[in-house]
C-alpha atoms as a PDB file:
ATOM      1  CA  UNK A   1     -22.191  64.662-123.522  1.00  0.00           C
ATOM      2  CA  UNK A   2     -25.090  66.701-121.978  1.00  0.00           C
ATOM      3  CA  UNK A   3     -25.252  65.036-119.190  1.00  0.00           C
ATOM      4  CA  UNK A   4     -22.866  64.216-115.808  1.00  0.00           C
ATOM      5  CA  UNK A   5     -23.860  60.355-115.353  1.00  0.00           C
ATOM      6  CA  UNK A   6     -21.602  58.546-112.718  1.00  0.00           C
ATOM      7  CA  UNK A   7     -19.118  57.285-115.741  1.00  0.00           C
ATOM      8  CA  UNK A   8     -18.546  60.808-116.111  1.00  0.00           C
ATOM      9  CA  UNK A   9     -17.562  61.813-112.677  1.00  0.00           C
ATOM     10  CA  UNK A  10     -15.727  59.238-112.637  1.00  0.00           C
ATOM     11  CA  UNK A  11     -13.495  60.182-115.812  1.00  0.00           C
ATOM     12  CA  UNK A  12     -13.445  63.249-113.391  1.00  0.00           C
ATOM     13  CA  UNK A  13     -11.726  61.518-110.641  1.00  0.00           C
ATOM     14  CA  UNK A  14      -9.684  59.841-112.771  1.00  0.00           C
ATOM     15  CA  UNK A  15      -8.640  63.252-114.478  1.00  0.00           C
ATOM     16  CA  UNK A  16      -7.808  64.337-110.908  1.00  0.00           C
ATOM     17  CA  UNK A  17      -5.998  60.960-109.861  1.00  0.00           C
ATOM     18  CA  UNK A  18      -3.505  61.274-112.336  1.00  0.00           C
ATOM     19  CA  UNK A  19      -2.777  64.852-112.652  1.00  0.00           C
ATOM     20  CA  UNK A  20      -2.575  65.160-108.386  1.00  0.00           C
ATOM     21  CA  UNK A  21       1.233  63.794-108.360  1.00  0.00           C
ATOM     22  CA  UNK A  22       2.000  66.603-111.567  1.00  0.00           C
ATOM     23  CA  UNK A  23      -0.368  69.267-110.663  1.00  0.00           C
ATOM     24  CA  UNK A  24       2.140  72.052-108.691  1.00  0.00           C
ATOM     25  CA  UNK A  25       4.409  71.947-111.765  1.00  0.00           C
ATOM     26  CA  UNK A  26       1.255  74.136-113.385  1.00  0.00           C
ATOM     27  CA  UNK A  27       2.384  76.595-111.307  1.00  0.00           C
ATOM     28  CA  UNK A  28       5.913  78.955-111.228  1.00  0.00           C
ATOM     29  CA  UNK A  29       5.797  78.784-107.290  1.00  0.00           C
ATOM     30  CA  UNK A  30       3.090  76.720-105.700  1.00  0.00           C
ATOM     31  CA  UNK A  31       3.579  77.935-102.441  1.00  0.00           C
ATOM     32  CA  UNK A  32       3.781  81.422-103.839  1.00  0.00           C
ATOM     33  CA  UNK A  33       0.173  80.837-105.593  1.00  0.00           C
ATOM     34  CA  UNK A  34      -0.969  79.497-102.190  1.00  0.00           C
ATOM     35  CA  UNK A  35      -0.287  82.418-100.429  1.00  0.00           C
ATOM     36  CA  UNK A  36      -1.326  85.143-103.301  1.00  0.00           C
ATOM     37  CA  UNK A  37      -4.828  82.972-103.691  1.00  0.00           C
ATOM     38  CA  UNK A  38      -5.585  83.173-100.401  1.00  0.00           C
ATOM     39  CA  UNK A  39      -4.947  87.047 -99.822  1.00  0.00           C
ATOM     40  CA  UNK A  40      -7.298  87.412-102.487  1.00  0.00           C
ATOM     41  CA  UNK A  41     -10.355  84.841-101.169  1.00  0.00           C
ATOM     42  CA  UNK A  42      -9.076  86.486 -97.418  1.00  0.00           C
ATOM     43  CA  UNK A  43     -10.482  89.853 -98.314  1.00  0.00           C
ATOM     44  CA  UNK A  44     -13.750  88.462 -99.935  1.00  0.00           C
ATOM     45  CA  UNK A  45     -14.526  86.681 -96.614  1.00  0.00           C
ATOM     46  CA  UNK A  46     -14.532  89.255 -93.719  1.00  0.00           C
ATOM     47  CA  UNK A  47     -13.368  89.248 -90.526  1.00  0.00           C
ATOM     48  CA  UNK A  48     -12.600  85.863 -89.305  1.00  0.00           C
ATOM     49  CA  UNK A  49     -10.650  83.585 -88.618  1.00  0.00           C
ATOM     50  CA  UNK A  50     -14.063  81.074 -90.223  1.00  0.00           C
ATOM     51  CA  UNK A  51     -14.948  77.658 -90.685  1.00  0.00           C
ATOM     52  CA  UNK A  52     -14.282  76.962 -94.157  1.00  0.00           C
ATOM     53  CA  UNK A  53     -15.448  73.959 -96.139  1.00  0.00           C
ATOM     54  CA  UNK A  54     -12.686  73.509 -99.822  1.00  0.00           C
ATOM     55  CA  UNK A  55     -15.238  70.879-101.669  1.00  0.00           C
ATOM     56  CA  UNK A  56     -13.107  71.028-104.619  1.00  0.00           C
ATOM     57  CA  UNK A  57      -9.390  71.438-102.698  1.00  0.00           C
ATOM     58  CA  UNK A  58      -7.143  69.048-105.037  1.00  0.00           C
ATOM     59  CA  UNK A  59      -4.036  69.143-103.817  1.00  0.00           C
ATOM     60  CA  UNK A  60      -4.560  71.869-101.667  1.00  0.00           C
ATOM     61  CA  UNK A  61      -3.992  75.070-103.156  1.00  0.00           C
ATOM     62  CA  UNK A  62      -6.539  77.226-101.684  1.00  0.00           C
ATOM     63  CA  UNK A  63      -7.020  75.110 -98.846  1.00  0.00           C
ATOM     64  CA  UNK A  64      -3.380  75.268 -97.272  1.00  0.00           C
ATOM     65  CA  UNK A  65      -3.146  78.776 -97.957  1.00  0.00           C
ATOM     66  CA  UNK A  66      -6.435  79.843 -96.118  1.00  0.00           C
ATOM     67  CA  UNK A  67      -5.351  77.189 -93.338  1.00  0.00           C
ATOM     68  CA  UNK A  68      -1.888  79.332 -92.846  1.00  0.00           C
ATOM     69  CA  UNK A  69      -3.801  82.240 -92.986  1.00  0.00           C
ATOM     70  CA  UNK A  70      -5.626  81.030 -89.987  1.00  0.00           C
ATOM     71  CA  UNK A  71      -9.144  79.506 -90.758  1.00  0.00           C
ATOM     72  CA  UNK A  72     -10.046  76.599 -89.566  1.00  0.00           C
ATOM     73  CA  UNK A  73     -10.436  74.607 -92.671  1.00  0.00           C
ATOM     74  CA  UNK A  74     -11.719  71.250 -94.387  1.00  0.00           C
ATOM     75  CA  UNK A  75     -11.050  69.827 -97.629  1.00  0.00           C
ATOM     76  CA  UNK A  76     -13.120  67.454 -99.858  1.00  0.00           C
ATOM     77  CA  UNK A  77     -12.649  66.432-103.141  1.00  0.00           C
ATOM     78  CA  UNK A  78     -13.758  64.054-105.806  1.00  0.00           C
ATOM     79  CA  UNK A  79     -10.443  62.631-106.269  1.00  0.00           C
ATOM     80  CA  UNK A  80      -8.838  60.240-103.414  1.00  0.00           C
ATOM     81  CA  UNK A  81      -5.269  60.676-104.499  1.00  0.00           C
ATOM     82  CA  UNK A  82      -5.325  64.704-104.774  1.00  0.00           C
ATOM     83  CA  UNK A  83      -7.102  64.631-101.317  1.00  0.00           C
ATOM     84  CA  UNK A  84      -4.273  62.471 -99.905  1.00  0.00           C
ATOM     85  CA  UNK A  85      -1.483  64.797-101.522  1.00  0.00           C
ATOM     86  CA  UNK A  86      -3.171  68.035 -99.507  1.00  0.00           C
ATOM     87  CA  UNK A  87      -3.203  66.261 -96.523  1.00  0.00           C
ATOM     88  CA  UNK A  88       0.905  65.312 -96.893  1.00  0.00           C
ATOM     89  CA  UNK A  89       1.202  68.934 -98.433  1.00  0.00           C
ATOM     90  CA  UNK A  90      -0.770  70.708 -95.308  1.00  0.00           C
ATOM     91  CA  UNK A  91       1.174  68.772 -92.604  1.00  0.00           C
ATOM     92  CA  UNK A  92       4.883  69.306 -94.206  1.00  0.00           C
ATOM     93  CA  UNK A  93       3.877  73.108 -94.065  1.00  0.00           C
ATOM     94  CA  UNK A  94       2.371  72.455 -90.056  1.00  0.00           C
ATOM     95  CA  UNK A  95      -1.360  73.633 -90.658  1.00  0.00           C
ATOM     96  CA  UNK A  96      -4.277  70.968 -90.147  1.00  0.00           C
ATOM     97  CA  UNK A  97      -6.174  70.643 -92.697  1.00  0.00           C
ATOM     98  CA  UNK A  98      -8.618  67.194 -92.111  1.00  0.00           C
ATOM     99  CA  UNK A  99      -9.640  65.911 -95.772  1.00  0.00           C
ATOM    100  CA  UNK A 100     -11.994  63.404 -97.583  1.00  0.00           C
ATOM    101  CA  UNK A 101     -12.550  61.833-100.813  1.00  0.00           C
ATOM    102  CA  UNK A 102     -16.284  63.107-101.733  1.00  0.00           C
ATOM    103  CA  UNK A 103     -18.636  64.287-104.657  1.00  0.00           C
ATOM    104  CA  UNK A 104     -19.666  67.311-104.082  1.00  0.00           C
ATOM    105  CA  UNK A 105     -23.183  66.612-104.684  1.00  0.00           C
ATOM    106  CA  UNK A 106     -23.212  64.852-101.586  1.00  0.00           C
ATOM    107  CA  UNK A 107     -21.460  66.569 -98.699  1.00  0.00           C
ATOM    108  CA  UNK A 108     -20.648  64.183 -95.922  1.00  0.00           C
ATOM    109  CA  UNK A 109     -21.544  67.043 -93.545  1.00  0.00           C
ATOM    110  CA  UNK A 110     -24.184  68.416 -91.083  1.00  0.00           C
ATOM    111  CA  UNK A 111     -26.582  71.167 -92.102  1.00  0.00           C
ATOM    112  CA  UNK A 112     -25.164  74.162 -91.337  1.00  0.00           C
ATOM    113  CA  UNK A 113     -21.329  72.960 -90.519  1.00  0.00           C
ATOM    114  CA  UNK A 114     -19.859  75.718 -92.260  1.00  0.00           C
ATOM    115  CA  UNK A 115     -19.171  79.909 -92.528  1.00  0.00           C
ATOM    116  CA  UNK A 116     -17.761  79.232 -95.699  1.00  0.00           C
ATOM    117  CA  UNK A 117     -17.768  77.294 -99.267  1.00  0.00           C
ATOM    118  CA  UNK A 118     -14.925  77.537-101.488  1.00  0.00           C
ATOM    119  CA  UNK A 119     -15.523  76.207-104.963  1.00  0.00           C
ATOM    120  CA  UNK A 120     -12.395  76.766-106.698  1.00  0.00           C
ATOM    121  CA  UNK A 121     -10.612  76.502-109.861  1.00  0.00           C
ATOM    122  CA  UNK A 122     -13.165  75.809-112.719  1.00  0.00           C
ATOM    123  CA  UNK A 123     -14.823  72.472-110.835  1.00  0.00           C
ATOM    124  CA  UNK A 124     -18.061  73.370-110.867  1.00  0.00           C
ATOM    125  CA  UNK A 125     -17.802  73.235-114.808  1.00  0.00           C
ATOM    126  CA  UNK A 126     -17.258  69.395-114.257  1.00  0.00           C
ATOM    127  CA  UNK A 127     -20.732  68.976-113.998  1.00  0.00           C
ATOM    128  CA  UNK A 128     -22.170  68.816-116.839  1.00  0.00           C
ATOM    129  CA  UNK A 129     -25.740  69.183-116.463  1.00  0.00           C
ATOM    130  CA  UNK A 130     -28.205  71.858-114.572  1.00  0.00           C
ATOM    131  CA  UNK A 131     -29.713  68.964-112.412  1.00  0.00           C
ATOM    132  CA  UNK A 132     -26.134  68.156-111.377  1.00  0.00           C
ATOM    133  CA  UNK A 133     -24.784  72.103-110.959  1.00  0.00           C
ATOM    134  CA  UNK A 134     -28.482  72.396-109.223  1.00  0.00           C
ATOM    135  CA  UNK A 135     -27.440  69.653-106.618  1.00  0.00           C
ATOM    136  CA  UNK A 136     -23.954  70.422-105.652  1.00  0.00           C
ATOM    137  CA  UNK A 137     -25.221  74.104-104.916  1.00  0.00           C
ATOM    138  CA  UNK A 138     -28.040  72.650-103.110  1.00  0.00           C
ATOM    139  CA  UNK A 139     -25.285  70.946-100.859  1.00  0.00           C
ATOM    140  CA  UNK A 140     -23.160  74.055-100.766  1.00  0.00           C
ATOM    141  CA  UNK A 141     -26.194  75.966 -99.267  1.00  0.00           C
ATOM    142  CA  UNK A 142     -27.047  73.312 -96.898  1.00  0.00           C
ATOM    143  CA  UNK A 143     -23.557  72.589 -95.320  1.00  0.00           C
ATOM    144  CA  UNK A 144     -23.767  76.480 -94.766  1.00  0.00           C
ATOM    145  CA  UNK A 145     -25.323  78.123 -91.684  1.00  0.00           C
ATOM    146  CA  UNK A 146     -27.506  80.712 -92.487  1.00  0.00           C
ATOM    147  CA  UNK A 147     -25.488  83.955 -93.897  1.00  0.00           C
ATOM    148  CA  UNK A 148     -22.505  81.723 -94.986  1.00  0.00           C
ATOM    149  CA  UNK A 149     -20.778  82.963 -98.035  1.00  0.00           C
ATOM    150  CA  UNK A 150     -20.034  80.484-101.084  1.00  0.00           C
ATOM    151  CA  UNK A 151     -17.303  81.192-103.016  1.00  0.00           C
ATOM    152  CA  UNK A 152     -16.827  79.883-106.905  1.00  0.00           C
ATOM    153  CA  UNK A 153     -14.215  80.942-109.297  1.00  0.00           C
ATOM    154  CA  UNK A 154     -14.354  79.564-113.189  1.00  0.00           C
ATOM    155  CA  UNK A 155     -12.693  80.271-116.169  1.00  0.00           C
ATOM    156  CA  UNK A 156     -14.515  83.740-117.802  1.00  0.00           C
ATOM    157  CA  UNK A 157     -16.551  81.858-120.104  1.00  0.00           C
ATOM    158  CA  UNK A 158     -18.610  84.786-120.888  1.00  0.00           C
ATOM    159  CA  UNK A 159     -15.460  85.722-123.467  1.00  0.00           C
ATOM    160  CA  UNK A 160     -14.264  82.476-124.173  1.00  0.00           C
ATOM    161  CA  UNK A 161     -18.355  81.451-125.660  1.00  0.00           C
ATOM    162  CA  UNK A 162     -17.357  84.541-127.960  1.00  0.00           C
ATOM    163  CA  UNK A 163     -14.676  82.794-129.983  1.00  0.00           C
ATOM    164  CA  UNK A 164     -14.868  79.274-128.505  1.00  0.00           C
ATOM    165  CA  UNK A 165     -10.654  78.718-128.698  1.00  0.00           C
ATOM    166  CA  UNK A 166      -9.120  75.552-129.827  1.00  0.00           C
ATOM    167  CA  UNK A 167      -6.769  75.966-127.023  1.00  0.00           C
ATOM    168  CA  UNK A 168      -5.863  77.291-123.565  1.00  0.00           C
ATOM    169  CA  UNK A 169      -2.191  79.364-124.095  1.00  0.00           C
ATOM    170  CA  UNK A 170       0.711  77.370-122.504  1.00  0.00           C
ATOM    171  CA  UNK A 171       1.875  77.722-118.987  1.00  0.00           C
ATOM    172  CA  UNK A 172       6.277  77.089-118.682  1.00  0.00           C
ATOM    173  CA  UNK A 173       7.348  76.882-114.814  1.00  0.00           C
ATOM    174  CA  UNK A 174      10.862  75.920-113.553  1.00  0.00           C
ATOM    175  CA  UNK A 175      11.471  72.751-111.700  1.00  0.00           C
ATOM    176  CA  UNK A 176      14.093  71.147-110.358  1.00  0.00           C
ATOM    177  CA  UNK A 177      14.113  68.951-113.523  1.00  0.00           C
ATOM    178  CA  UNK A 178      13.954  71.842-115.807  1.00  0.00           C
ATOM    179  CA  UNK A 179      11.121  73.781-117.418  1.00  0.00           C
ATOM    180  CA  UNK A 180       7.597  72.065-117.529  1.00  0.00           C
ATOM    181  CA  UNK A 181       5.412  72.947-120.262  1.00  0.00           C
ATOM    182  CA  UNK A 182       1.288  72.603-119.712  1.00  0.00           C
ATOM    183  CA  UNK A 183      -1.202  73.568-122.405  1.00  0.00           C
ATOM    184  CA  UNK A 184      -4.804  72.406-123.127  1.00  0.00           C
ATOM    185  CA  UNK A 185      -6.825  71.367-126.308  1.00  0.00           C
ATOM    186  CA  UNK A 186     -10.152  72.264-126.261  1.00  0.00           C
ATOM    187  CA  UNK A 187     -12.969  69.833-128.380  1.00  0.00           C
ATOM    188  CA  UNK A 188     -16.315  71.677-128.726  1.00  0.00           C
ATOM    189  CA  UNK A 189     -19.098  69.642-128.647  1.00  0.00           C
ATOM    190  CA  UNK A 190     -22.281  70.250-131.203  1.00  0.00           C
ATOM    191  CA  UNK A 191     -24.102  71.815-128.169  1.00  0.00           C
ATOM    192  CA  UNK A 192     -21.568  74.821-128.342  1.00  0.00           C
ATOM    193  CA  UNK A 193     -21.040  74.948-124.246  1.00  0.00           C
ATOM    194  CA  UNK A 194     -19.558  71.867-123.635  1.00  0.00           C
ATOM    195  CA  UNK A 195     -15.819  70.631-124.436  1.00  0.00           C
ATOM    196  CA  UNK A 196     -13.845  67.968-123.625  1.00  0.00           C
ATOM    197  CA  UNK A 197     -10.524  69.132-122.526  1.00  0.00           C
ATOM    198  CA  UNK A 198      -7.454  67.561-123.111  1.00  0.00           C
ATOM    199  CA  UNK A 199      -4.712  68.508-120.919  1.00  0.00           C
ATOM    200  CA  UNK A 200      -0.671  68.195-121.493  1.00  0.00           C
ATOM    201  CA  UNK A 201       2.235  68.290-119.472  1.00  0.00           C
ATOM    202  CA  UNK A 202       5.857  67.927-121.069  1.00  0.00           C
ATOM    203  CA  UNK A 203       8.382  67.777-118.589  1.00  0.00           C
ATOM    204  CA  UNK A 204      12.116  67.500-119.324  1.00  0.00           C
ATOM    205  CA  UNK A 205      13.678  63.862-119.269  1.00  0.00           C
ATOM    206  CA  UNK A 206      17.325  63.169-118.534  1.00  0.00           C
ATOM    207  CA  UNK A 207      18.789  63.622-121.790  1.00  0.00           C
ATOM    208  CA  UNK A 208      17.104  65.944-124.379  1.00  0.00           C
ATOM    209  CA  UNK A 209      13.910  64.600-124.907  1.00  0.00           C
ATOM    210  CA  UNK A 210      10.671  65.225-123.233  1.00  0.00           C
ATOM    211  CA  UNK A 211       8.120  63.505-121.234  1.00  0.00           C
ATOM    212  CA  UNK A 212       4.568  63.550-122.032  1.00  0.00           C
ATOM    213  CA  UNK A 213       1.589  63.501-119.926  1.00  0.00           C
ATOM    214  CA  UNK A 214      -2.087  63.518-121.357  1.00  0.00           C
ATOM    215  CA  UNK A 215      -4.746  63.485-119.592  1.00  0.00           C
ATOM    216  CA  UNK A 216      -8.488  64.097-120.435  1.00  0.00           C
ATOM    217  CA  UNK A 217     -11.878  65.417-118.921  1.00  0.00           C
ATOM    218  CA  UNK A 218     -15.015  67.249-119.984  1.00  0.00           C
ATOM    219  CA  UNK A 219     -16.516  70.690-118.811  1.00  0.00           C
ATOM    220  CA  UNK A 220     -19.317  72.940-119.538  1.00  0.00           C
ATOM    221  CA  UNK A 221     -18.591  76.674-120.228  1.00  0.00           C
ATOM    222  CA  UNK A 222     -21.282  78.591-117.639  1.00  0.00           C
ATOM    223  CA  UNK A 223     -21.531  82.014-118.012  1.00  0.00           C
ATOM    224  CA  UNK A 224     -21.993  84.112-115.572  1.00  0.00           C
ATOM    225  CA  UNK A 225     -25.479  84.847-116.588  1.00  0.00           C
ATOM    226  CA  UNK A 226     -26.192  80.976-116.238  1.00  0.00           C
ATOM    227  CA  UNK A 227     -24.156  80.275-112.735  1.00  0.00           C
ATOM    228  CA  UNK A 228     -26.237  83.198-111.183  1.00  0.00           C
ATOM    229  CA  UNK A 229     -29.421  81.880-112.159  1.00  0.00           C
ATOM    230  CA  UNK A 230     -28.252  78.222-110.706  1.00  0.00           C
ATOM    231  CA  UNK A 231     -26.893  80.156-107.622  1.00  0.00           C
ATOM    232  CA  UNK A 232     -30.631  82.347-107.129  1.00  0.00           C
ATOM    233  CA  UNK A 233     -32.517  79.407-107.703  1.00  0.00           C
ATOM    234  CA  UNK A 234     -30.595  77.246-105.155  1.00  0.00           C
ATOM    235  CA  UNK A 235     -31.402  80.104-102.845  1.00  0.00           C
ATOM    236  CA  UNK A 236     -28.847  82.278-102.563  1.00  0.00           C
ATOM    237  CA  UNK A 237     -28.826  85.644-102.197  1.00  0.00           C
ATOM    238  CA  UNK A 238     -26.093  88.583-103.039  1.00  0.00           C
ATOM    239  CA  UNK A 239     -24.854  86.976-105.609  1.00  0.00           C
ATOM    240  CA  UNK A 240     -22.058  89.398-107.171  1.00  0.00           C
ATOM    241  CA  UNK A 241     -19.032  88.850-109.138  1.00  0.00           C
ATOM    242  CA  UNK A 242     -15.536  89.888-108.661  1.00  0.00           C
ATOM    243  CA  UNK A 243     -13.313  90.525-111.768  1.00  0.00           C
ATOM    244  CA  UNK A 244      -9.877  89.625-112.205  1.00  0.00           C
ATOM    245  CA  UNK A 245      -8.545  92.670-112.461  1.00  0.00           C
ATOM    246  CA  UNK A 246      -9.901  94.255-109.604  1.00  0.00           C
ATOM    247  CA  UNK A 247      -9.799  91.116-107.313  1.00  0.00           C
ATOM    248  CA  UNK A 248      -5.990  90.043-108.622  1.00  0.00           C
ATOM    249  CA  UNK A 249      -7.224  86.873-108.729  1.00  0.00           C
ATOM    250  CA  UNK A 250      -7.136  84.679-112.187  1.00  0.00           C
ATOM    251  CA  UNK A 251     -10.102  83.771-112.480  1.00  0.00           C
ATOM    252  CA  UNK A 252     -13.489  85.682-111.993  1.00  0.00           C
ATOM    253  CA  UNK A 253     -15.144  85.039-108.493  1.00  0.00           C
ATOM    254  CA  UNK A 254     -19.071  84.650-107.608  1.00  0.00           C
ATOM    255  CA  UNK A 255     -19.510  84.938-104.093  1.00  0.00           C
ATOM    256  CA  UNK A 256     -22.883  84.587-102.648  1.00  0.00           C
ATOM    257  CA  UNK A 257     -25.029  84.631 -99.074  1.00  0.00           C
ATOM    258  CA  UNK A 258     -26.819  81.750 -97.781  1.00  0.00           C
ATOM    259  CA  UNK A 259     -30.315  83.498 -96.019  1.00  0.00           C
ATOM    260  CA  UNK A 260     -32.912  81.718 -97.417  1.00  0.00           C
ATOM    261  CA  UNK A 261     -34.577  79.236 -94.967  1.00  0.00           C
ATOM    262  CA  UNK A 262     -32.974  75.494 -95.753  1.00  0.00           C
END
């Protein structure tokens, strides 16, 4: 697939649909993760408290964490049902955190809304062609005001393009109903960037045996070479990138200034 046609965003919402119920069992603590992630995207933003704009929130897990932190923050997201969860998740935890169901190629926002974009968790890779990357920065830029920071973290697909992996290592965390297991299978297409992901949960059942969850998606594995020259040519400016290892974060971070005229 070399391109991101609307049956493919929708296999993306679908992904999203049915992992949203299952998706905190990725992590060990989810409100742990919520609170280290947004430390880390804290320090990256300045001084605030900011308007922040999550156009890829999920269930929530950079969103509530950067609400509690004090921002003044809005989540959107392709999938309906994860945006629903964040809202239940953000109001048992007593932040506000206003969401809606929308593609991130079209922002249902005013010019210049926002201080701040967070782009999260490898969905920017959902898009699977430059027009379609091209047009969800293009949004990004314009929901900013002028010298509003975007934030993107991806898998570092400058080292996974060296050995393109079968598989993403497993991930156990402890539940209440035991220890869930998640792991990925990786299909490379002919192109050598793209893959369609399949994605497995196993969580305990009541007896021995173990539940399985599949679901599946596609991505395309941008360098950061690539995602620069998407972010330049959508007219941003600073673009630098901020390693895991020196950020603590687990994924690598582009952040980027919006100065260009819109």
């Amino acid at each position: 697939m070399s391109g991101s046609s609307g049956s493919s965003r929708s296999s993306v919402r679908d992904f999203y649909d049915g992992l949203a119920p299952d998706y905190h069992r990725i992590f060990a603590d989810w409100d742990v993760s919520m609170a280290r992630q947004a430390a880390v995207l804290d320090a990256l933003l300045g001084p605030g408290p900011h308007r922040i704009l999550d156009c890829s929130c999920g269930i929530g897990t950079q969103a509530i964490g950067l609400a509690r932190s004090g921002h003044e923050v809005v989540g959107t997201d392709i999938s309906p049902v994860a945006v629903a969860r964040a809202s239940r998740e953000a109001a048992a935890r007593g932040v506000r955190l206003p969401v809606a169901a929308a593609d991130m190629r079209r922002l249902p926002f005013v010019a210049g809304a926002f201080d701040v974009v967070v782009c999260a968790d490898n969905a920017l890779t959902h898009l699977l062609s430059a027009s379609d990357v091209t047009a969800a920065l293009d949004e990004m830029r314009r929901v900013l005001r002028d010298d509003g920071l975007v934030v993107l973290t991806l898998r570092d697909y400058d080292e996974i393009l060296r050995t393109r992996p079968e598989a993403a290592p497993p991930q156990v965390s402890q539940t209440d109903e035991g220890r869930v297991v998640t792991f990925q299978l990786w299909h490379w297409h002919e192109d050598g960037e793209r893959y369609d992901m399949e994605h497995f949960q196993l969580v305990p059942t009541a007896g021995d045996g173990w539940h399985v969850r599949v679901r599946r998606t596609t991505c395309w594995a941008l360098t950061r070479a690539r995602l620069t020259e998407f972010a330049t040519a959508a007219g941003f400016v600073d673009v630098g990138w901020h390693a895991p290892e020196v950020t603590g974060f687990y994924q690598p971070v582009l952040t980027a200034r919006c100065r260009a005229p819109r």
